[in-house]
C-alpha atoms as a PDB file:
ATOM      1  CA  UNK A   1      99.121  72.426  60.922  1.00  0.00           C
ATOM      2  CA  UNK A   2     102.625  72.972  59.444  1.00  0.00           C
ATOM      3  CA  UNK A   3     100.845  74.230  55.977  1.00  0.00           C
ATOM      4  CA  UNK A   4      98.362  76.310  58.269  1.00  0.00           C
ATOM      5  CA  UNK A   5     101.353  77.963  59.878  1.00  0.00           C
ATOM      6  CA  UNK A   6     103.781  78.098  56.705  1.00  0.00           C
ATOM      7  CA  UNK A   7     100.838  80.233  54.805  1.00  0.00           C
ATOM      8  CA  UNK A   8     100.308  82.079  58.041  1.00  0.00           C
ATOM      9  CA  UNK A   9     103.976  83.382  58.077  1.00  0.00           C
ATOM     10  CA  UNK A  10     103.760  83.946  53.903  1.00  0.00           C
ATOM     11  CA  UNK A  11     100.734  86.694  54.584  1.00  0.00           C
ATOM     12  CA  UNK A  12     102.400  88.174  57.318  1.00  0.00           C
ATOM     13  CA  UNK A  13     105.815  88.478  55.522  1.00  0.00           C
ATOM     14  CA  UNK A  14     103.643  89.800  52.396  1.00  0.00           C
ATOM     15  CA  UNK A  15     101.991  92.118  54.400  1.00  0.00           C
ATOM     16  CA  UNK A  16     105.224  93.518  56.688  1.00  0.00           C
ATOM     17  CA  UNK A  17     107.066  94.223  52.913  1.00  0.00           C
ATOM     18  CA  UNK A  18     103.839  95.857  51.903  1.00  0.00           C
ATOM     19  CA  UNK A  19     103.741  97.889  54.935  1.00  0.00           C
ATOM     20  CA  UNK A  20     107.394  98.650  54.560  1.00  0.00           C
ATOM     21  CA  UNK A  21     107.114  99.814  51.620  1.00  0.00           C
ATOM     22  CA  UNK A  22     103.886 101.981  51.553  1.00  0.00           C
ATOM     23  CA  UNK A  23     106.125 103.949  54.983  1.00  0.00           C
ATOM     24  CA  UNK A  24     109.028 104.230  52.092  1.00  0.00           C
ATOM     25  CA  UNK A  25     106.789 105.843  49.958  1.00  0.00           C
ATOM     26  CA  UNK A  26     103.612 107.294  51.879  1.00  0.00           C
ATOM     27  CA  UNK A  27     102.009 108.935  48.827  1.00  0.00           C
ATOM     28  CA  UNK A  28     102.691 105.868  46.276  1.00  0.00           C
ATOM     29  CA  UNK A  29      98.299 104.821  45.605  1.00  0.00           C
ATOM     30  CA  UNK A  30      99.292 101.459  44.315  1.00  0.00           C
ATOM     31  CA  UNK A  31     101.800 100.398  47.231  1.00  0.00           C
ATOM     32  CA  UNK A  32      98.746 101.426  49.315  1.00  0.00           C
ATOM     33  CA  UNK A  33      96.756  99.146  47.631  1.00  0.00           C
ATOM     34  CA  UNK A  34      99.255  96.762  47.263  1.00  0.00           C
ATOM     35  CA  UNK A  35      99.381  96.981  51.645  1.00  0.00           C
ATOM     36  CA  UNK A  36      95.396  96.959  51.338  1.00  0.00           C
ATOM     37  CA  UNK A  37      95.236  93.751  49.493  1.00  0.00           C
ATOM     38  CA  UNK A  38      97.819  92.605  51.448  1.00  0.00           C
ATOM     39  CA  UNK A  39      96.160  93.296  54.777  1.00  0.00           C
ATOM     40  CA  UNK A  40      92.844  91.925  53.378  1.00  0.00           C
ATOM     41  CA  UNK A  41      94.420  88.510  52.643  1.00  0.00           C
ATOM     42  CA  UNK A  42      95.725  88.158  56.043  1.00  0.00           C
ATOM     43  CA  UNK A  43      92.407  89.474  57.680  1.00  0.00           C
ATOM     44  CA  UNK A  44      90.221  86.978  56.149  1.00  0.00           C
ATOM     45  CA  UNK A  45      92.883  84.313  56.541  1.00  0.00           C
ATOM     46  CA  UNK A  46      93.136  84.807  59.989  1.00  0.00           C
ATOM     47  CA  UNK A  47      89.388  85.138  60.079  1.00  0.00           C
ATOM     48  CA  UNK A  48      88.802  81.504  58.497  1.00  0.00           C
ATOM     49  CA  UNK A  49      91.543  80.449  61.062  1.00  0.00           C
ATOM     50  CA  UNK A  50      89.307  81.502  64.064  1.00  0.00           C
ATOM     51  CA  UNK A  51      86.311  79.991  62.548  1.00  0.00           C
ATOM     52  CA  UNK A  52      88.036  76.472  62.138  1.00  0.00           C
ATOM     53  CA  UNK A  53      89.198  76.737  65.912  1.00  0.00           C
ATOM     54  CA  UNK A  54      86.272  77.889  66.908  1.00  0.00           C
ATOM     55  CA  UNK A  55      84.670  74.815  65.162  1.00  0.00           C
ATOM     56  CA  UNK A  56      87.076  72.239  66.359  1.00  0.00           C
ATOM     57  CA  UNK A  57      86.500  73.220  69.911  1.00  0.00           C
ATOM     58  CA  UNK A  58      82.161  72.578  69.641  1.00  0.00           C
ATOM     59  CA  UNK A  59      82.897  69.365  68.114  1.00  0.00           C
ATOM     60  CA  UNK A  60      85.423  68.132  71.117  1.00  0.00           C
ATOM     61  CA  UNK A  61      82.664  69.867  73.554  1.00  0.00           C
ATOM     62  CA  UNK A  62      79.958  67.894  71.926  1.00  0.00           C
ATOM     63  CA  UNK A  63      82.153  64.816  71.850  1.00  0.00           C
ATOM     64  CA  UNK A  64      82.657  65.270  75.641  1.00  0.00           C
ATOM     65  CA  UNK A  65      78.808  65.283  76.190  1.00  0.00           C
END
């Protein structure tokens, strides 16, 4: 989990700098792209990380049947 969380805290410190950034310079189109992409990596990470969890917990549910 110390790889899940490691990656977790790269995309968020990606996407904070983006962010920071893009409020820097509000007009800029590529540093809102850059906080778009930035954004989308995290949303689909944390998207896959839901869908693991949510995973893991069936399994121990059907384990407990």
């Amino acid at each position: 989990m110390d790889d899940s969380n490691q990656h977790l805290k790269d995309l968020l410190s990606q996407t904070d700098l983006a962010f920071k950034a893009l409020m820097r310079q509000p007009g800029s189109s590529e540093l809102g792209a850059a906080y778009d992409r930035a954004k989308a990596e995290l949303d689909t990470y944390m998207m896959s990380l839901r869908n693991t969890l949510s995973q893991r917990k069936q399994l121990q549910r059907q384990r407990e049947r």
